[in-house]
N, C-alpha and C. Protein backbone atom coordinates (compact mmCIF):
# COMPACT_ATOMS: atom_id res chain seq x y z
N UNK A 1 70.97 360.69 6.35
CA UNK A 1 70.11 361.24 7.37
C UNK A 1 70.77 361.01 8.73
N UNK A 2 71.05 362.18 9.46
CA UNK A 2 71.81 361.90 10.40
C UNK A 2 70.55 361.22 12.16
N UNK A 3 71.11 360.14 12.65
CA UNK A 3 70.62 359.37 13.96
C UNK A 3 70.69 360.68 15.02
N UNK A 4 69.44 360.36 15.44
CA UNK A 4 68.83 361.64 16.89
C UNK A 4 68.21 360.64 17.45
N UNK A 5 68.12 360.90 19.24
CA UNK A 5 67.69 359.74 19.92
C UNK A 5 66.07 360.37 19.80
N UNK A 6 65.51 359.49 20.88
CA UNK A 6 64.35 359.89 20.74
C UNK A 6 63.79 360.26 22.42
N UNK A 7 64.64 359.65 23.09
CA UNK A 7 64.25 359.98 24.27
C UNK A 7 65.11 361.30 24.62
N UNK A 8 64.11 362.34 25.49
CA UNK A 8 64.12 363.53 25.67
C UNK A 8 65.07 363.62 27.15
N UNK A 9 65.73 364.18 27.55
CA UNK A 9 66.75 364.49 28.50
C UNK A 9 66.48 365.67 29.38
N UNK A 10 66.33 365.99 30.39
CA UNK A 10 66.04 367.06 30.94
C UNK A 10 67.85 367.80 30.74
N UNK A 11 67.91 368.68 30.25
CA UNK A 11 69.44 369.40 30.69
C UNK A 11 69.68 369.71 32.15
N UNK A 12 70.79 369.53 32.62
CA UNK A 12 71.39 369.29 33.77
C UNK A 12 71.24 371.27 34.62
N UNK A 13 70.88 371.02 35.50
CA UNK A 13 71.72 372.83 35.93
C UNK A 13 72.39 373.13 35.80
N UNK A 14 73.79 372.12 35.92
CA UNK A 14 75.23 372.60 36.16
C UNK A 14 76.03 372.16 34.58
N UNK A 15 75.29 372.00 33.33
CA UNK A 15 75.68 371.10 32.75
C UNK A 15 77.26 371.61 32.06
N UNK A 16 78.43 370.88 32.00
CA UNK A 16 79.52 370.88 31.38
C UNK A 16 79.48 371.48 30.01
N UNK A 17 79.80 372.48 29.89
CA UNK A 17 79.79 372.97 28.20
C UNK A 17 80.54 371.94 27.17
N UNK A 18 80.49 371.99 26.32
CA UNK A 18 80.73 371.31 25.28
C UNK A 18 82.48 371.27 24.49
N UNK A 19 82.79 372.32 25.30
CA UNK A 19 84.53 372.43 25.03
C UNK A 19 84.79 372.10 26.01
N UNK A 20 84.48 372.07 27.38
CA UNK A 20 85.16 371.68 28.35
C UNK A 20 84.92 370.31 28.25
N UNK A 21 83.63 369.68 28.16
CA UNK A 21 83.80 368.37 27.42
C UNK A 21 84.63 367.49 27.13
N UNK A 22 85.31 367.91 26.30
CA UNK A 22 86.35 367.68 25.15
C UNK A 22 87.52 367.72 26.37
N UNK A 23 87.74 369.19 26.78
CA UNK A 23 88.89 368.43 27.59
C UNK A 23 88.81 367.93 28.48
N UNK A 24 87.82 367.53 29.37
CA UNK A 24 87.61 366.52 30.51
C UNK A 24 87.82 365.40 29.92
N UNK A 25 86.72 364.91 28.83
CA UNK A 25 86.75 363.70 28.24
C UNK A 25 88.25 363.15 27.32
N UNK A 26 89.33 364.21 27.25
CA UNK A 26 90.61 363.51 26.27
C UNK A 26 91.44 363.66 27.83
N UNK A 27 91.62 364.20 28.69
CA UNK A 27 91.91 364.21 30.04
C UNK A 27 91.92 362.50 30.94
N UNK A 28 90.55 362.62 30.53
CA UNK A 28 89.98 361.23 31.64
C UNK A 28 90.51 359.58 30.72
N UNK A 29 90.24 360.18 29.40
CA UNK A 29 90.94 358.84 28.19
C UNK A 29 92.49 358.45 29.02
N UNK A 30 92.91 359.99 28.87
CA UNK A 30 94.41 359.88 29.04
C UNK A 30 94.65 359.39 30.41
N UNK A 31 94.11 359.56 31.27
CA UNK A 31 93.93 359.12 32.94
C UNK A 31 93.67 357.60 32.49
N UNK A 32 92.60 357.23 32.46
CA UNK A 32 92.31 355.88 31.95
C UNK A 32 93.61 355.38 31.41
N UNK A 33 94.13 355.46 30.65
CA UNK A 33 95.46 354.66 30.07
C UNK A 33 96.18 354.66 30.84
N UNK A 34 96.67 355.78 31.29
CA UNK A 34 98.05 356.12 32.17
C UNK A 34 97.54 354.65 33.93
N UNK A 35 96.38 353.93 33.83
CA UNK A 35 95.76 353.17 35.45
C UNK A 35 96.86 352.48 35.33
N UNK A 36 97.26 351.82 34.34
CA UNK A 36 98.14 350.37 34.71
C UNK A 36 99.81 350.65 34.03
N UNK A 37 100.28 351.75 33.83
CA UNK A 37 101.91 352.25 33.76
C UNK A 37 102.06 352.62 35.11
N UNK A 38 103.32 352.56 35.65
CA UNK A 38 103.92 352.74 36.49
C UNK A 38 104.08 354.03 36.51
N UNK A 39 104.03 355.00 37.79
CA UNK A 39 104.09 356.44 37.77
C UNK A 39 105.52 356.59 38.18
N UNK A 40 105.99 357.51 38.64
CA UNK A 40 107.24 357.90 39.26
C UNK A 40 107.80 357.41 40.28
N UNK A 41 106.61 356.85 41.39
CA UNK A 41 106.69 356.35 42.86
C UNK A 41 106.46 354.91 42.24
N UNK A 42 106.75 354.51 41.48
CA UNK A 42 106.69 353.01 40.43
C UNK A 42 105.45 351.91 41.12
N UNK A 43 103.87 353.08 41.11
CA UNK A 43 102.93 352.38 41.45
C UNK A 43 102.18 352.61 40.44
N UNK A 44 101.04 351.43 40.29
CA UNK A 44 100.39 350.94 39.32
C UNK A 44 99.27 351.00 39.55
N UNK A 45 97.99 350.93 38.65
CA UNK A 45 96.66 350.98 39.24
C UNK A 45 96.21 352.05 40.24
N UNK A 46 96.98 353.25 39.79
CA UNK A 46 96.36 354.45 40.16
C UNK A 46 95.00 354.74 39.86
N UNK A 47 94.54 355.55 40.52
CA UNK A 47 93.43 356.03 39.97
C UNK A 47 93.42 357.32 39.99
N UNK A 48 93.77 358.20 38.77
CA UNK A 48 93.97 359.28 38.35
C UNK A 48 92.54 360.04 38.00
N UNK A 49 91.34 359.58 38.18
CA UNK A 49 89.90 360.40 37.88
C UNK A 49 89.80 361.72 39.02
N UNK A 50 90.02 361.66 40.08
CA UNK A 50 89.54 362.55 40.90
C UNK A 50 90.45 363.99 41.00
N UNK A 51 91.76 363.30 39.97
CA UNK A 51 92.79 364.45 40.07
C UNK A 51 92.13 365.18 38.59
N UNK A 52 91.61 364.61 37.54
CA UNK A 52 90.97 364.73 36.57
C UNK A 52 89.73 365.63 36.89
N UNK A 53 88.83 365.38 37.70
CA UNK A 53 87.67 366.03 38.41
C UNK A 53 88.40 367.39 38.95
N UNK A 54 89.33 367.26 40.02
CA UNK A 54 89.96 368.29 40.58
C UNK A 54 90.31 369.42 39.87
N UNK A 55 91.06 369.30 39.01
CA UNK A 55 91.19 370.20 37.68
C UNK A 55 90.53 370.95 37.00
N UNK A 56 89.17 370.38 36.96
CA UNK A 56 87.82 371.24 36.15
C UNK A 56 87.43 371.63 37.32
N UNK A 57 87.17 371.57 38.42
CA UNK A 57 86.81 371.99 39.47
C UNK A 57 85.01 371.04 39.51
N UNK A 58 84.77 370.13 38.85
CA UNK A 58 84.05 369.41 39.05
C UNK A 58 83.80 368.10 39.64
N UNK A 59 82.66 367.49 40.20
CA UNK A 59 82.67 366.22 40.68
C UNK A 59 82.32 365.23 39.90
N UNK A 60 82.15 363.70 40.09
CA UNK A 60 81.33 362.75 39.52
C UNK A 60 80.16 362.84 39.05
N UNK A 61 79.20 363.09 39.79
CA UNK A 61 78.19 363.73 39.45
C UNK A 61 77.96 364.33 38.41
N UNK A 62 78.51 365.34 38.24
CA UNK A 62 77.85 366.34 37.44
C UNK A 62 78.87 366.32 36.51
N UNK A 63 79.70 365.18 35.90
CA UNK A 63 79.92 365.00 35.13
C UNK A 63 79.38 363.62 34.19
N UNK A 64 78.67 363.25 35.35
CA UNK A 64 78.01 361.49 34.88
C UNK A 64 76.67 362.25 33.71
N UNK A 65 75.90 363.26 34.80
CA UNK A 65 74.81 363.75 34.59
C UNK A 65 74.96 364.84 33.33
N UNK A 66 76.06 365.41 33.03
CA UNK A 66 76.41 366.32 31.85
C UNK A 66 76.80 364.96 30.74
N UNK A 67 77.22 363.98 30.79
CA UNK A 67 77.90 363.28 29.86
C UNK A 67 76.61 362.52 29.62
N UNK A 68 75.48 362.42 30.19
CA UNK A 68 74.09 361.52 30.31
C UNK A 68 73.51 361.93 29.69
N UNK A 69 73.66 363.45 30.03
CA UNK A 69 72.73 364.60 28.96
C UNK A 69 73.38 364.19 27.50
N UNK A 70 74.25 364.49 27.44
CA UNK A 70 74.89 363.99 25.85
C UNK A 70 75.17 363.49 25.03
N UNK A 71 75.09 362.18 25.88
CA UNK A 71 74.70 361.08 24.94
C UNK A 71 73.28 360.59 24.57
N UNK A 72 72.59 361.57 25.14
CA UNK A 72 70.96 361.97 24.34
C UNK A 72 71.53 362.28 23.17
N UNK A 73 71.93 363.46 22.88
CA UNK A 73 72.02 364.01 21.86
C UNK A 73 72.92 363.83 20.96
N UNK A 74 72.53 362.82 20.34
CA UNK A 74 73.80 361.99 19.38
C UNK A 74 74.82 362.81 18.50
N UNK A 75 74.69 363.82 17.88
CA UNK A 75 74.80 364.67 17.10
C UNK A 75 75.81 365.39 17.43
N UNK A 76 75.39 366.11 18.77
CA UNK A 76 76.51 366.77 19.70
C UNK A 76 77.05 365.91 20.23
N UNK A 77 77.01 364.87 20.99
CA UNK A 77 78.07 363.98 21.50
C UNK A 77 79.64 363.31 20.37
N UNK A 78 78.67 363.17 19.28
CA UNK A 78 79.24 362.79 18.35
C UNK A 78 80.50 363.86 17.63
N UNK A 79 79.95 365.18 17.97
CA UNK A 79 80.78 365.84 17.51
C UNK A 79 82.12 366.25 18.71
N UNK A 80 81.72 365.93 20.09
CA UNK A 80 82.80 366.06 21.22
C UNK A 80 83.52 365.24 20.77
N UNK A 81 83.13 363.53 20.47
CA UNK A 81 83.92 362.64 20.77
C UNK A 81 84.80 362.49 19.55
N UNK A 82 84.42 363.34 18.05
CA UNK A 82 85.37 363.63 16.96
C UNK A 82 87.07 364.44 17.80
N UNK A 83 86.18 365.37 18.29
CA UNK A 83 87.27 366.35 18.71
C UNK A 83 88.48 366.02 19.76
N UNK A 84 87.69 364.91 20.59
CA UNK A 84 88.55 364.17 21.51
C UNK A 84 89.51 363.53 20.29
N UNK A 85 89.27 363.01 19.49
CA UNK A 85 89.67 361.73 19.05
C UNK A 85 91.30 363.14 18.22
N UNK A 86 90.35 363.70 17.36
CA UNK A 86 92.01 364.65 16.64
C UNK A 86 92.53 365.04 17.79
N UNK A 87 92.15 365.20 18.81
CA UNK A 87 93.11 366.07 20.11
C UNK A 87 93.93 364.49 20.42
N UNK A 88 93.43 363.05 20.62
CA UNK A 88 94.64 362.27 21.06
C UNK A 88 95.32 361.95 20.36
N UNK A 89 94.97 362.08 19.09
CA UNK A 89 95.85 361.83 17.62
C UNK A 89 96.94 362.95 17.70
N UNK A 90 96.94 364.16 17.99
CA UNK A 90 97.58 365.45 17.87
C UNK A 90 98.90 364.92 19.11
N UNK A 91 98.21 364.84 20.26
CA UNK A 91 99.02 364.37 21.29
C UNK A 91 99.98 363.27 21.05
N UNK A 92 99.47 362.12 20.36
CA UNK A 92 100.07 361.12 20.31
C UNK A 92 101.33 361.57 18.74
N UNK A 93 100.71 362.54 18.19
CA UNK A 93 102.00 362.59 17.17
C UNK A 93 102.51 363.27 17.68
N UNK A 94 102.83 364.18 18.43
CA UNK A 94 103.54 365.05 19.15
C UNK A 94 104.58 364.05 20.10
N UNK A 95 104.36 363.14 20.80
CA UNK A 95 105.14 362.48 21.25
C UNK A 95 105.47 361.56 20.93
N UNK A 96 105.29 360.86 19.71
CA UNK A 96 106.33 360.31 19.43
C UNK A 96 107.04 360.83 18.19
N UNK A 97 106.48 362.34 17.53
CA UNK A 97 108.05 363.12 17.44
C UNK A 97 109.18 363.26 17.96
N UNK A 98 108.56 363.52 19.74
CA UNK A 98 109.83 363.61 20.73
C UNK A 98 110.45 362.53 21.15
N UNK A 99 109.97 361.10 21.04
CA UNK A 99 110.63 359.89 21.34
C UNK A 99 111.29 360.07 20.10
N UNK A 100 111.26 359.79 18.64
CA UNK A 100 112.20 359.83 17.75
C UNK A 100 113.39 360.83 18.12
N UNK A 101 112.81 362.38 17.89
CA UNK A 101 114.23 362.94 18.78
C UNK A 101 115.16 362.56 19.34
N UNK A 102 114.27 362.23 20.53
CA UNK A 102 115.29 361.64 21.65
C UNK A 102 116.08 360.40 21.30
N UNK A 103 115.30 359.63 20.29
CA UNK A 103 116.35 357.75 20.01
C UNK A 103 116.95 358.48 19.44
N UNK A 104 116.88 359.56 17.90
CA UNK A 104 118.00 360.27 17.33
C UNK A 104 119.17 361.10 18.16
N UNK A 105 118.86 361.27 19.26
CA UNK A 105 119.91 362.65 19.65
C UNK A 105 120.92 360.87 20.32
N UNK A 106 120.09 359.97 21.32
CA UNK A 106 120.68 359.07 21.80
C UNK A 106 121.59 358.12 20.53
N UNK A 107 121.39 357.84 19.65
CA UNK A 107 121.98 357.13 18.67
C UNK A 107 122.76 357.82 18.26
N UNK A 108 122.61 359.30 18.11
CA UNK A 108 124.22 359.75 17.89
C UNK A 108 125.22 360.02 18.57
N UNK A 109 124.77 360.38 19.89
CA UNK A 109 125.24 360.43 20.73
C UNK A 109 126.43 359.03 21.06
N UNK A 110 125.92 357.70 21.11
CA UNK A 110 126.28 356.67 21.09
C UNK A 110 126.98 356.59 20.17
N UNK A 111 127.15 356.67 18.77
CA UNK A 111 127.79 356.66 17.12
C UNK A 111 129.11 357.81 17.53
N UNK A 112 129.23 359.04 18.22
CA UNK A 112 130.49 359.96 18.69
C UNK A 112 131.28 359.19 19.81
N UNK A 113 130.42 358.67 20.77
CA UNK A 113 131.26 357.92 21.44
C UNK A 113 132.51 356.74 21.11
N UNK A 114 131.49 356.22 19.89
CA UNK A 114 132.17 354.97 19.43
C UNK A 114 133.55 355.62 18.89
N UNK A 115 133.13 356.14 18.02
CA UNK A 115 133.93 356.95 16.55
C UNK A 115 135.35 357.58 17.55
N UNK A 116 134.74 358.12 18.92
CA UNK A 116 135.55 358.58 19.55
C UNK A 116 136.91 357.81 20.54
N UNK A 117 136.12 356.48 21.12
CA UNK A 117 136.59 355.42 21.97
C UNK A 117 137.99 355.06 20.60
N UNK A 118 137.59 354.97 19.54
CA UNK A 118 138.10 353.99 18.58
C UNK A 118 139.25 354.92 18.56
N UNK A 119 139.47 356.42 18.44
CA UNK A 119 140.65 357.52 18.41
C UNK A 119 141.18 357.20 19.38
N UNK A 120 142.73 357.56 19.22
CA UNK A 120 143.48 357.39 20.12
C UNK A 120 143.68 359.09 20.72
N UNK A 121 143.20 358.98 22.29
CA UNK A 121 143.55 360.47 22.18
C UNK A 121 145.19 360.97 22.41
N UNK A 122 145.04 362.40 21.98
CA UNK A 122 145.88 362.91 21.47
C UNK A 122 147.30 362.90 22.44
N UNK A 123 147.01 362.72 23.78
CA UNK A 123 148.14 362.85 25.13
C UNK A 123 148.76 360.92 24.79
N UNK A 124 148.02 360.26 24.26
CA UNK A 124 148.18 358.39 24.38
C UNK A 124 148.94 358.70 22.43
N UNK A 125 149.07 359.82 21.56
CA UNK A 125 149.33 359.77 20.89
C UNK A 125 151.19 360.26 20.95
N UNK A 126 150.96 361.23 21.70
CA UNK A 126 152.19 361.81 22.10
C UNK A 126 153.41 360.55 22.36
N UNK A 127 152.84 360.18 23.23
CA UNK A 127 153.31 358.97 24.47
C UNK A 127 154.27 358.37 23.65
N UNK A 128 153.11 357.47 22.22
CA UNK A 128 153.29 356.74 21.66
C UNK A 128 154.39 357.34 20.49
N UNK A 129 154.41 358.32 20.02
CA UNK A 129 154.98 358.77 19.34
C UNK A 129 156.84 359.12 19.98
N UNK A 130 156.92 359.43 20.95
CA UNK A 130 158.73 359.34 22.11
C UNK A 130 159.13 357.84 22.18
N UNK A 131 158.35 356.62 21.82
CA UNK A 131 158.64 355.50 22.23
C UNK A 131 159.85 355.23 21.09
């Protein structure tokens, strides 16, 4: 038997649809993590929400008050916060496909060098060969 709250919620005017939801809410996760890594300008404890807000073209507000509404409704919330969850799973295998890549392209990269350092090239072969 699936859990329904019991207290009743007025719906919001402006309220956030339920896909946009999803990407505000795997957006703001990802903001949230990214507070304490170092960005580019190698500062820390950003606060990346309002660039998050900026984006949907929404404020605090009416995202406190759409996300308030929704967690009334267990059912539907429950089903955003599924969808968040395969969308950071999706993300997160996606990159570290591309970190493997990248240690693979770098490790071989490194393995030609060696293989290569260790050859004698061909002008130091010459040389050696008139002596």
């Amino acid at each position: 038997m699936a859990c329904t709250s019991n207290t009743i919620i007025k719906k919001p005017n402006h309220l956030i649809s339920k896909n946009q939801m999803v990407d505000l809410l795997t957006d703001m996760l990802i903001a949230s993590g990214a507070e304490n890594i170092k960005n580019i300008d190698l500062e820390r404890n950003v606060n990346y929400f309002p660039l998050v807000f900026e984006k949907y073209g929404i404020d605090s507000t009416r995202f406190k008050e759409s996300n308030y509404y929704y967690t009334s409704k267990i059912d539907d919330y429950e089903k955003i916060l599924k969808k968040v969850d395969q969308r950071l799973k999706a993300i997160k295998e996606k990159l570290d496909n591309e970190i493997k890549l990248q240690d693979s392209l770098k490790s071989d990269s490194i393995k030609n060098l060696k293989q290569n350092f260790r050859k004698k090239p061909k002008e130091l072969q010459r040389i050696d060969s008139v002596k």
